[in-house]
C-alpha atoms as a PDB file:
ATOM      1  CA  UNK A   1     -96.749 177.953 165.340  1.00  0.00           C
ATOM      2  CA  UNK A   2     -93.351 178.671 165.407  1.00  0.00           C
ATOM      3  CA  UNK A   3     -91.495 182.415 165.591  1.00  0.00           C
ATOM      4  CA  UNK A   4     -89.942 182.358 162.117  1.00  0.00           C
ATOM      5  CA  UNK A   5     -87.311 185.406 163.819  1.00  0.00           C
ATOM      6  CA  UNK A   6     -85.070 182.224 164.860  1.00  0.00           C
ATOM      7  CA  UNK A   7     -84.385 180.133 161.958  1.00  0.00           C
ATOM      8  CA  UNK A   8     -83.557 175.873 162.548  1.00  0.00           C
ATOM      9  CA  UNK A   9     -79.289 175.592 162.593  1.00  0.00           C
ATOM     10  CA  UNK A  10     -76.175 175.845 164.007  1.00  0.00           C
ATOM     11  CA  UNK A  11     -77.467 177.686 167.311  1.00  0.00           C
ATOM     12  CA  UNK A  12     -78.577 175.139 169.217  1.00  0.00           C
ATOM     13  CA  UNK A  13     -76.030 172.307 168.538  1.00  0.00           C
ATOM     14  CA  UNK A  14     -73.078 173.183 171.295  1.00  0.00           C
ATOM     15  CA  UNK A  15     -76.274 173.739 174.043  1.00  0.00           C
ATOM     16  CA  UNK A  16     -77.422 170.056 173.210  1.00  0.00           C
ATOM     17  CA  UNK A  17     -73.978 168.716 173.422  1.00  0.00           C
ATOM     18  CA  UNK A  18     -72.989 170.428 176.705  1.00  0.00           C
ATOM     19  CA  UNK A  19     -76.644 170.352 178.237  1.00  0.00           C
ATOM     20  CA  UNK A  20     -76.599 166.018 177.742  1.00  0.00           C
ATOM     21  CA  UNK A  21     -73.261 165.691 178.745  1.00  0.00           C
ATOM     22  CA  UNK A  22     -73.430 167.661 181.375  1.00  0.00           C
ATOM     23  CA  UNK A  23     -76.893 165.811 182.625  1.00  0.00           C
ATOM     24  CA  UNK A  24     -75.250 161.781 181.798  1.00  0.00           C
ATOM     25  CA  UNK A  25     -72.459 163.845 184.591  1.00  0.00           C
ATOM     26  CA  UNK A  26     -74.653 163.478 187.100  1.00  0.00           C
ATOM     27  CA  UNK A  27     -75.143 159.712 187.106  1.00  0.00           C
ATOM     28  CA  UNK A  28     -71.764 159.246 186.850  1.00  0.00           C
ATOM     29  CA  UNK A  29     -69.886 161.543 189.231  1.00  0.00           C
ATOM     30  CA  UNK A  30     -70.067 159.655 192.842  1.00  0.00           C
ATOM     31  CA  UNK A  31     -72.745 160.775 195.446  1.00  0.00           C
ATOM     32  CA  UNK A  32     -72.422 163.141 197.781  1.00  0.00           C
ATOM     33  CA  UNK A  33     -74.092 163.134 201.498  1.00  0.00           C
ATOM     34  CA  UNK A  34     -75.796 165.509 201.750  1.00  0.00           C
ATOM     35  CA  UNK A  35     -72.167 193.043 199.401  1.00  0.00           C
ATOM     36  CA  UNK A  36     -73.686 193.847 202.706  1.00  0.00           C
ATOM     37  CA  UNK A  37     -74.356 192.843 206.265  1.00  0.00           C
ATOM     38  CA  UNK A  38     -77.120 191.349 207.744  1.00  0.00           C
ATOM     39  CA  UNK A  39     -78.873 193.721 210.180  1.00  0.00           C
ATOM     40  CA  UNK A  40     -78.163 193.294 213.698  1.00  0.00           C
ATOM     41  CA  UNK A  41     -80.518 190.425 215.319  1.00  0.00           C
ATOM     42  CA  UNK A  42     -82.473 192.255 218.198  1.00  0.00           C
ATOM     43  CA  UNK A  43     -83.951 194.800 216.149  1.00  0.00           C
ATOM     44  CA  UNK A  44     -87.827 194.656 214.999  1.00  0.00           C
ATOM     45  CA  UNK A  45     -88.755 192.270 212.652  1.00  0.00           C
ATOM     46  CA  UNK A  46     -87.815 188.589 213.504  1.00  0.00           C
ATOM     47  CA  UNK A  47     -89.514 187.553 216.681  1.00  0.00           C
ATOM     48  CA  UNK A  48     -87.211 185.237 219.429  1.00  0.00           C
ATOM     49  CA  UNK A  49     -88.573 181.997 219.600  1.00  0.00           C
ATOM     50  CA  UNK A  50     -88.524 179.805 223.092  1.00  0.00           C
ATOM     51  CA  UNK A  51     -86.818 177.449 221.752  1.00  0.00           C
ATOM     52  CA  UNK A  52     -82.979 178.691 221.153  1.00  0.00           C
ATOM     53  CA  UNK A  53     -82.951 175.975 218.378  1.00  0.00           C
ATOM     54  CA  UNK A  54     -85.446 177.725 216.251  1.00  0.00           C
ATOM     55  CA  UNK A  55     -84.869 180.870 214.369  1.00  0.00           C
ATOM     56  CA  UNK A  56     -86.657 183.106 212.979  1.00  0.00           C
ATOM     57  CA  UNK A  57     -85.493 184.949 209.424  1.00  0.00           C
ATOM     58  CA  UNK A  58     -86.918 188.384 207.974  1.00  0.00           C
ATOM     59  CA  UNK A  59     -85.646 188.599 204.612  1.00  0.00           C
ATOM     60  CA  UNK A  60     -86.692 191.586 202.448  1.00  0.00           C
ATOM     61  CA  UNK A  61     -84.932 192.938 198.881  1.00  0.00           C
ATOM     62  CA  UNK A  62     -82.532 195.044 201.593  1.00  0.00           C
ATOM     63  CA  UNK A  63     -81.962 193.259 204.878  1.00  0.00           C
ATOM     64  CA  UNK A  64     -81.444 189.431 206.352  1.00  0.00           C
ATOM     65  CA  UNK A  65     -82.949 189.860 209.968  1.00  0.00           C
ATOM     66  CA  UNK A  66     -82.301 186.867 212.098  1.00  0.00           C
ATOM     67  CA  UNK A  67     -83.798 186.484 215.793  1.00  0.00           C
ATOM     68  CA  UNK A  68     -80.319 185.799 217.103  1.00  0.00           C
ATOM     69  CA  UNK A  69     -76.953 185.042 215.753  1.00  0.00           C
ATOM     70  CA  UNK A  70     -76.258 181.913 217.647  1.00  0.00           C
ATOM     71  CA  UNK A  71     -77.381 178.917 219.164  1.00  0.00           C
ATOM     72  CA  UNK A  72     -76.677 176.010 220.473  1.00  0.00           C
ATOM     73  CA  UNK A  73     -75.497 172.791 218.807  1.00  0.00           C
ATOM     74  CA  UNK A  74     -78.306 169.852 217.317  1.00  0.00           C
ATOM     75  CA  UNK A  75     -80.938 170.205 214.917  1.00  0.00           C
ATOM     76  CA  UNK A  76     -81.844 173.891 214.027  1.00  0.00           C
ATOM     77  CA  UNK A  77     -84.519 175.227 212.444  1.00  0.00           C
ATOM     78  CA  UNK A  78     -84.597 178.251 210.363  1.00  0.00           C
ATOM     79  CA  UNK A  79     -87.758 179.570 209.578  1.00  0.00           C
ATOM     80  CA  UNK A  80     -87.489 181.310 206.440  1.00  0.00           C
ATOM     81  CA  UNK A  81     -90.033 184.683 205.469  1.00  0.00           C
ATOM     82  CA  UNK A  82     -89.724 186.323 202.595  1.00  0.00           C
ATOM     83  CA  UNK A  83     -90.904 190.397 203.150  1.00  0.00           C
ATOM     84  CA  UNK A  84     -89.565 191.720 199.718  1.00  0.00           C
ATOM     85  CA  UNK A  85     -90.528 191.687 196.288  1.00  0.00           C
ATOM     86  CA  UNK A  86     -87.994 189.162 194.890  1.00  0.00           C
ATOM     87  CA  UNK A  87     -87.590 185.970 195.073  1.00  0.00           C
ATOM     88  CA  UNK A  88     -84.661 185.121 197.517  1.00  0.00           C
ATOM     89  CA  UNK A  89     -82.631 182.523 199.123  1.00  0.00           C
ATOM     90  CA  UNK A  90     -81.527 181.482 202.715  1.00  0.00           C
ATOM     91  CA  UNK A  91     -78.036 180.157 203.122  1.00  0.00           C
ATOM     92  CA  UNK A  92     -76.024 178.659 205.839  1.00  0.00           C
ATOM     93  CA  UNK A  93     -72.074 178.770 205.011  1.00  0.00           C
ATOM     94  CA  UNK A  94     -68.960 177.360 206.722  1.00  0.00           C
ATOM     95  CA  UNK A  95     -66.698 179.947 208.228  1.00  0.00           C
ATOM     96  CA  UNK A  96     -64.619 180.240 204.846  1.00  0.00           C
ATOM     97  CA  UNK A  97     -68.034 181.563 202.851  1.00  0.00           C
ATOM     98  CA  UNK A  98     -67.856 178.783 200.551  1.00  0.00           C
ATOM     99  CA  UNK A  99     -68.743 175.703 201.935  1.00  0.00           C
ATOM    100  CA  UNK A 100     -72.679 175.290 201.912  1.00  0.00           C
ATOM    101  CA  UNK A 101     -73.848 173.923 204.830  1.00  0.00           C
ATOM    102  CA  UNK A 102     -77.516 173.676 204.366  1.00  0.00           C
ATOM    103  CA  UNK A 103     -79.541 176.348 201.825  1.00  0.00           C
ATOM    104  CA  UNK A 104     -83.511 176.899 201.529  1.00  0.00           C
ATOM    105  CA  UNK A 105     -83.975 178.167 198.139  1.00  0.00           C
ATOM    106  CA  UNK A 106     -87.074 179.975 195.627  1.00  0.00           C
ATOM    107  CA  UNK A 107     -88.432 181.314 198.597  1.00  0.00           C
ATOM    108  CA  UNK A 108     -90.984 183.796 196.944  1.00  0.00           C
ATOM    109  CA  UNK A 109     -92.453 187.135 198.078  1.00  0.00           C
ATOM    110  CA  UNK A 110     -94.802 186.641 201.209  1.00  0.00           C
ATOM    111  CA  UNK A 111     -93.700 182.714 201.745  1.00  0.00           C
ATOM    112  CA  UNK A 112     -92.440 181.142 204.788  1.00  0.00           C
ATOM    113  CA  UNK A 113     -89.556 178.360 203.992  1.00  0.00           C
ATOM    114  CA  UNK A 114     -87.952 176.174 206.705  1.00  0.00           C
ATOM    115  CA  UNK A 115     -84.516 175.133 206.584  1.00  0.00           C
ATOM    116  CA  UNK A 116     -83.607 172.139 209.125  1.00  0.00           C
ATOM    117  CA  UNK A 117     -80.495 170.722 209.594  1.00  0.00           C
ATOM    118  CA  UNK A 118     -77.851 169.305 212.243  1.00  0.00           C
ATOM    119  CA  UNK A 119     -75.380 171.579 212.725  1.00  0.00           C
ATOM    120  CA  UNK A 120     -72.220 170.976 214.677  1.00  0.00           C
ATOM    121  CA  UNK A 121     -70.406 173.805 216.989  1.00  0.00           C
ATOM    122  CA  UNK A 122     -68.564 176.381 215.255  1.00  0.00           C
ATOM    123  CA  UNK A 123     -68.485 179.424 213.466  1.00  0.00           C
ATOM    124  CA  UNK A 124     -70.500 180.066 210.286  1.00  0.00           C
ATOM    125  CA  UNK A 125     -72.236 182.640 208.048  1.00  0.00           C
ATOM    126  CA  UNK A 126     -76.024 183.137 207.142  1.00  0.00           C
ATOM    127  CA  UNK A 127     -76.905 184.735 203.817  1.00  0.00           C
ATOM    128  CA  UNK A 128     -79.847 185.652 202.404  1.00  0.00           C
ATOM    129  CA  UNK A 129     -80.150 186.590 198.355  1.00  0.00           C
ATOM    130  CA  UNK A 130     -82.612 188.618 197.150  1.00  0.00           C
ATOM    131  CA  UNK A 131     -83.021 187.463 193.224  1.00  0.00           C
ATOM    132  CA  UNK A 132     -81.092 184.586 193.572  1.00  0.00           C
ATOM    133  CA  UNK A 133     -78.304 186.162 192.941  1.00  0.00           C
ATOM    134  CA  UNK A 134     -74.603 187.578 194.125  1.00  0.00           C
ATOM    135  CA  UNK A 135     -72.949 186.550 197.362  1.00  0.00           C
ATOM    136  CA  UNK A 136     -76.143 187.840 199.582  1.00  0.00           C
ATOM    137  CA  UNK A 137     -76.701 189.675 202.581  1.00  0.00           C
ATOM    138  CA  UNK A 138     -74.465 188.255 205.070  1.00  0.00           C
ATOM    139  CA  UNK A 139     -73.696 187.881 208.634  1.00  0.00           C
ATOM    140  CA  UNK A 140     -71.563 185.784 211.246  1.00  0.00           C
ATOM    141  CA  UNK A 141     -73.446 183.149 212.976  1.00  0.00           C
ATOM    142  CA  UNK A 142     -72.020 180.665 216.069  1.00  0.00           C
ATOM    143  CA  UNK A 143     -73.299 177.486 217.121  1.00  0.00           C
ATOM    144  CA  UNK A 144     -72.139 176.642 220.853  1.00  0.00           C
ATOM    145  CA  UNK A 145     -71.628 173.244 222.228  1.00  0.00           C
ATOM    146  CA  UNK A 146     -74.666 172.110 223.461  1.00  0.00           C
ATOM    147  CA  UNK A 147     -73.060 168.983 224.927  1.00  0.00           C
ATOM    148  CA  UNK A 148     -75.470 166.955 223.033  1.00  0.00           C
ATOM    149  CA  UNK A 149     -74.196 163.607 221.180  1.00  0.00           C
ATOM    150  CA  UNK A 150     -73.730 164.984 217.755  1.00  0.00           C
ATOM    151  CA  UNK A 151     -72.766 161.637 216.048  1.00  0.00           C
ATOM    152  CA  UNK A 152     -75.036 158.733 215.129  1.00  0.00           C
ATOM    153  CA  UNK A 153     -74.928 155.099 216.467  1.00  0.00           C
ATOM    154  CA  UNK A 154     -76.286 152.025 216.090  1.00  0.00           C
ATOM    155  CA  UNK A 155     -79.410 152.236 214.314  1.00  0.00           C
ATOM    156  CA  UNK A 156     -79.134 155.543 213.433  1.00  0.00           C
ATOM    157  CA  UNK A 157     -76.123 154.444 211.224  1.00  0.00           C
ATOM    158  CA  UNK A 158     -78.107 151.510 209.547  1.00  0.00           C
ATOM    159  CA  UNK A 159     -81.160 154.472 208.869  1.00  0.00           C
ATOM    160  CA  UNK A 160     -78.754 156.528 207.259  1.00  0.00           C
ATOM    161  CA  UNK A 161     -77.126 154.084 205.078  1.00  0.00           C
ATOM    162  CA  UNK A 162     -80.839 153.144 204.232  1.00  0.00           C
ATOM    163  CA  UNK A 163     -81.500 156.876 203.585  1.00  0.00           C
ATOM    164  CA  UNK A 164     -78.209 157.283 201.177  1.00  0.00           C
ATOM    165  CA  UNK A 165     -79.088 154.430 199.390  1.00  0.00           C
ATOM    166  CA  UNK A 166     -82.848 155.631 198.623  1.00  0.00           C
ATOM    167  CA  UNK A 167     -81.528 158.693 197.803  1.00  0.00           C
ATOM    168  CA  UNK A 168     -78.890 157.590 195.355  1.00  0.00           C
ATOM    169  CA  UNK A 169     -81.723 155.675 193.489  1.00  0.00           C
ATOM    170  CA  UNK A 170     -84.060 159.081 193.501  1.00  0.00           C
ATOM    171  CA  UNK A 171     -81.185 160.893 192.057  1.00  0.00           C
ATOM    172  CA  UNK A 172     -80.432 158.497 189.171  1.00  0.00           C
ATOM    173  CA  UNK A 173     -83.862 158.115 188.245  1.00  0.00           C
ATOM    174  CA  UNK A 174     -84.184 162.018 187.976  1.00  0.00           C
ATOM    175  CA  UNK A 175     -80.936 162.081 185.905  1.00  0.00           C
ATOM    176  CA  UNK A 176     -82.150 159.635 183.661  1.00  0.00           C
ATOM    177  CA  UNK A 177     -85.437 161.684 182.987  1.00  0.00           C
ATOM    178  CA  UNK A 178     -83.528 164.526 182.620  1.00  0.00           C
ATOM    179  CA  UNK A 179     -81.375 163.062 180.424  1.00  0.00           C
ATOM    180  CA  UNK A 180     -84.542 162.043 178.158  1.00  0.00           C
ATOM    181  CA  UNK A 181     -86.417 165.566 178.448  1.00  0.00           C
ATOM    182  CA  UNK A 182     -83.407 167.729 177.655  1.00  0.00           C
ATOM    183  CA  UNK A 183     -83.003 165.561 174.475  1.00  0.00           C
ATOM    184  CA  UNK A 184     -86.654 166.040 173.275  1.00  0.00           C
ATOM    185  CA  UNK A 185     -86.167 169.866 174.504  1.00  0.00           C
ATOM    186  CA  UNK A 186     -82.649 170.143 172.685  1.00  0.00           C
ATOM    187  CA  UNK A 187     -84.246 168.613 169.447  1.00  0.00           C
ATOM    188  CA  UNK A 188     -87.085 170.666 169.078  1.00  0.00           C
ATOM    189  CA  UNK A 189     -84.797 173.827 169.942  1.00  0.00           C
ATOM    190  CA  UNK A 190     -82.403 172.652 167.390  1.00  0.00           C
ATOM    191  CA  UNK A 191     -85.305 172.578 164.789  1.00  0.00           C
ATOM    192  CA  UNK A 192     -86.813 175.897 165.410  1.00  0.00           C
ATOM    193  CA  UNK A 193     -89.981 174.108 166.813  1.00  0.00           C
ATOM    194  CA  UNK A 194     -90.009 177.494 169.311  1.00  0.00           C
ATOM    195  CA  UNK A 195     -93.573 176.062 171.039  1.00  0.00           C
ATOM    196  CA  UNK A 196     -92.634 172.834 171.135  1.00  0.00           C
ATOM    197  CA  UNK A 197     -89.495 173.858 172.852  1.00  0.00           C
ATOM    198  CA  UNK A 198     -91.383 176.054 175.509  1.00  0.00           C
ATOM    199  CA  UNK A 199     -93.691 173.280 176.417  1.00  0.00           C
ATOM    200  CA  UNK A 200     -91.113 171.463 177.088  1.00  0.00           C
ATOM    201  CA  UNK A 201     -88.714 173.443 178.799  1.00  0.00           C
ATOM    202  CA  UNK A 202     -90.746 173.396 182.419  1.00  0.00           C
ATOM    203  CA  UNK A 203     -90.742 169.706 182.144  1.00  0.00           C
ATOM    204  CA  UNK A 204     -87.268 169.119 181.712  1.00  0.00           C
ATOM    205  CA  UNK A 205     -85.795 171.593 184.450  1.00  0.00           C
ATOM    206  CA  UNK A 206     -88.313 170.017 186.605  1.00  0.00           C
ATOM    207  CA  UNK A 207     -86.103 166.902 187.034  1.00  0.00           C
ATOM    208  CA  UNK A 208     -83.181 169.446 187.273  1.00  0.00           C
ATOM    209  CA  UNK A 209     -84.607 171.334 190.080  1.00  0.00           C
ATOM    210  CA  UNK A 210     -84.917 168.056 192.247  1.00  0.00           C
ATOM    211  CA  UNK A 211     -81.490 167.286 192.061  1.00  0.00           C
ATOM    212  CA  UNK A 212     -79.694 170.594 192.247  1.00  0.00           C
ATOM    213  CA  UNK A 213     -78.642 170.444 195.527  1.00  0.00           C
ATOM    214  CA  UNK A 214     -76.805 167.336 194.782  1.00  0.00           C
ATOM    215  CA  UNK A 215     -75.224 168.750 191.379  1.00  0.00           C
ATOM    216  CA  UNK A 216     -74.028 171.557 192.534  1.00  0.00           C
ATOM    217  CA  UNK A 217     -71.668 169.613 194.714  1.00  0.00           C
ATOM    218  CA  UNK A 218     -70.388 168.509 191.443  1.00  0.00           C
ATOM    219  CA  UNK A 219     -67.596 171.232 190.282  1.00  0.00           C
ATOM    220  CA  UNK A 220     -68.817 173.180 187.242  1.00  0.00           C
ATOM    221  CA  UNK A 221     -72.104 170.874 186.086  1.00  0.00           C
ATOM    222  CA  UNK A 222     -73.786 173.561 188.272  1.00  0.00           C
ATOM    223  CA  UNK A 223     -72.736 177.154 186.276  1.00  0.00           C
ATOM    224  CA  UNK A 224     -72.364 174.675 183.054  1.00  0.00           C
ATOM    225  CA  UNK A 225     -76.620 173.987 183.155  1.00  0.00           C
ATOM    226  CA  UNK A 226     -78.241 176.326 185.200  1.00  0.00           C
ATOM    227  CA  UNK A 227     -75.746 180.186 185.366  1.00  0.00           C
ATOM    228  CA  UNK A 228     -77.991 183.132 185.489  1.00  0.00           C
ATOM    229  CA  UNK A 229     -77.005 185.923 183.416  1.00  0.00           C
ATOM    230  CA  UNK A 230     -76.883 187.666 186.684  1.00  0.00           C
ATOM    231  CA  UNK A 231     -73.906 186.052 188.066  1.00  0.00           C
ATOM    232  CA  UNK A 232     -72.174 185.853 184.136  1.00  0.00           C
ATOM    233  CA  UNK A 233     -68.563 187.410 184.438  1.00  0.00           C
ATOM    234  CA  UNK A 234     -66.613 188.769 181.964  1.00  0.00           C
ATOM    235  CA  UNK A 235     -64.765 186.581 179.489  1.00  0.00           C
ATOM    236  CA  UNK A 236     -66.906 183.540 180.328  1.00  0.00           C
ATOM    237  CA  UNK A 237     -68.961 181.477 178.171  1.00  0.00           C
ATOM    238  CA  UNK A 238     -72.657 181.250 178.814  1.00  0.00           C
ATOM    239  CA  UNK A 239     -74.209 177.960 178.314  1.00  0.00           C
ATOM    240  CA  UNK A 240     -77.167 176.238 179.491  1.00  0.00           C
ATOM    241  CA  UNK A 241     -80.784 176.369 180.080  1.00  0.00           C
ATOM    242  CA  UNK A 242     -81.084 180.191 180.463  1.00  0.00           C
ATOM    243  CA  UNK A 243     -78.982 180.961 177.460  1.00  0.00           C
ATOM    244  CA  UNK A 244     -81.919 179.092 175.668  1.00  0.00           C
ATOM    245  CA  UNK A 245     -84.377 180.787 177.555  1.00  0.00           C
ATOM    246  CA  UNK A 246     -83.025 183.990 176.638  1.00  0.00           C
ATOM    247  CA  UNK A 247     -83.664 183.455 173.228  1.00  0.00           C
ATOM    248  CA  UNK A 248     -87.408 181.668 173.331  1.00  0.00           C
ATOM    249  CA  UNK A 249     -88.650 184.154 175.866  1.00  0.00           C
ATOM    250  CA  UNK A 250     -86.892 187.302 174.189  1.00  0.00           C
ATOM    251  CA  UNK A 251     -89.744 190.093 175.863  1.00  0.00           C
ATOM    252  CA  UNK A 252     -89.012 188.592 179.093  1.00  0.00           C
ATOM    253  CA  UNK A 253     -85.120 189.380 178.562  1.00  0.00           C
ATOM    254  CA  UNK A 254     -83.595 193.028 180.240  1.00  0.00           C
ATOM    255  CA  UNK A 255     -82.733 195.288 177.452  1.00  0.00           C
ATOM    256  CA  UNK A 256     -80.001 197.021 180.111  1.00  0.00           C
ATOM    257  CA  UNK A 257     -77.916 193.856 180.978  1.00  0.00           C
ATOM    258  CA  UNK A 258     -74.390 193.808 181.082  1.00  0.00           C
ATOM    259  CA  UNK A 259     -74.031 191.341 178.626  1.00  0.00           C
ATOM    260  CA  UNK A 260     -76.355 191.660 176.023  1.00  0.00           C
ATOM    261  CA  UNK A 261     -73.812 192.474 173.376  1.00  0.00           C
ATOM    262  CA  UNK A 262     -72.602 188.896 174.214  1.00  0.00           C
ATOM    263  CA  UNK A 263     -75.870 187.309 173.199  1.00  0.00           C
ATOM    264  CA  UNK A 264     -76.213 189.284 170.313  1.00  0.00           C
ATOM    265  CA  UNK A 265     -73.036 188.490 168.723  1.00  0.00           C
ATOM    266  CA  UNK A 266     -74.307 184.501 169.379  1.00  0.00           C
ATOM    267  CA  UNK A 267     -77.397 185.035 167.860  1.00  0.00           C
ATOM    268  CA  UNK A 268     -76.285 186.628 164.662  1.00  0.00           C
ATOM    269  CA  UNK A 269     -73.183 185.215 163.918  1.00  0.00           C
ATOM    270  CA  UNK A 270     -75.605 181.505 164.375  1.00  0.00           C
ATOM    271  CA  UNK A 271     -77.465 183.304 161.988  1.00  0.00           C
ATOM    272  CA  UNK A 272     -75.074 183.911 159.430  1.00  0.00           C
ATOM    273  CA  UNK A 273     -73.883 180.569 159.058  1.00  0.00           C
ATOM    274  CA  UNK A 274     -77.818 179.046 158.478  1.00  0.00           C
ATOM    275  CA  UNK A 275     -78.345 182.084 156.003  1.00  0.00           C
END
């Protein structure tokens, strides 16, 4: 049964058109390989582990508690535990804060996530993100040189040819799915089908989800699809799944957000023009 509050029109018609050209993007665009301060490592809360190479990571709604702040270069392991009550994220930046090196992400309340990854010496910064959201709780971390061979050679090159390959193919046949759900999604959105449309919204994002790593290498297809109203600034225009959302879940939405007014403008003036 649908929720005759949102009438079938105009309202959905821009989302459709941005949402499946933003999706097509992603088979297109080439492939790519791929606030406040931590608290201080050494106090309680994230055991040392003997091995230097794995690390330990207490995140809670507050703090990002790593067992040390460096280590030395080759595979590390981060070993992820969520101690708060919101969801949160583990990131591993470059030493400008903006290039992601590795991220573990929808690590939920009482969950252990491991991040693994090769990481070369340097200088970086952790982060974790309670809710997913801002620029995180963040810290310097240092990788020394381990004197280990860091580069790959002979077979190793042929298995990770193989690997980018495979991986190109998984990512085109989630795009192409995604491409297909969002349009079935999009249509019965656009035709005030409200159930329909919930049904289907898991279903779709789920092919979204298993690529975002990927897309968000891709300029803006990342805030185009998926921006949180959490991380919406001023003056910019919302699209995307969670713009829908907003409207098909409307108990679930935060009466106090910043933006609400935004929404509501949307909304009715969408109205108007069906009336």
């Amino acid at each position: 049964m649908t929720r005759p509050s949102r009438r079938a029109g105009k309202l959905a018609v821009p989302a459709r058109a941005l949402v499946l050209a933003s999706s097509c993007a992603v088979i297109a665009l080439p492939l790519l390989a791929g606030c406040t301060d931590n608290a201080p490592s050494g106090t309680s809360g994230a055991t040392a582990s003997a091995n230097p190479r794995v690390l330990t990571v207490q995140a809670t709604d507050s703090e990002c508690r790593l067992s040390a702040t460096s280590a030395p270069s080759s595979t590390l392991t981060f070993a992820v535990t969520n101690g708060g009550t919101k969801v949160t994220e583990f990131h591993l930046y470059g030493e400008d804060g903006k290039r992601i090196i590795g991220e573990v992400e929808n690590v939920g309340p009482g969950i252990t996530r491991e991040l693994v990854l090769k990481v070369e010496p340097g200088s970086y910064i952790t982060a974790c993100k309670p809710g997913m959201a801002g620029d995180g709780l963040r810290a310097p971390f240092s990788v020394s040189d381990s004197g280990d061979e860091q580069g790959s050679a002979g077979n190793d090159v042929e298995l990770v040819e193989q690997a980018n390959q495979n991986y190109q193919t998984y990512v085109e046949d989630q795009s192409e799915q995604l491409v297909s759900m969002t349009a079935n999604f999009v249509a019965a959105y656009k035709a005030g089908n409200d159930d329909e449309a919930r049904a289907i919204y898991p279903v779709a994002r789920l092919h979204w989800e298993r690529i975002e790593t990927v897309a968000e290498s891709f300029g803006d297809l990342d805030p185009k699809l998926d921006l949180r109203e959490a991380d919406f600034e001023p003056g910019q225009k919302w699209t995307g799944w969670h713009r829908l959302e907003k409207d098909l879940w409307p108990a679930r939405a935060s009466l106090q957000c910043r933006h609400c007014w935004t929404l509501s403008a949307w909304v009715l003036g969408s109205r108007a023009t069906t009336s």
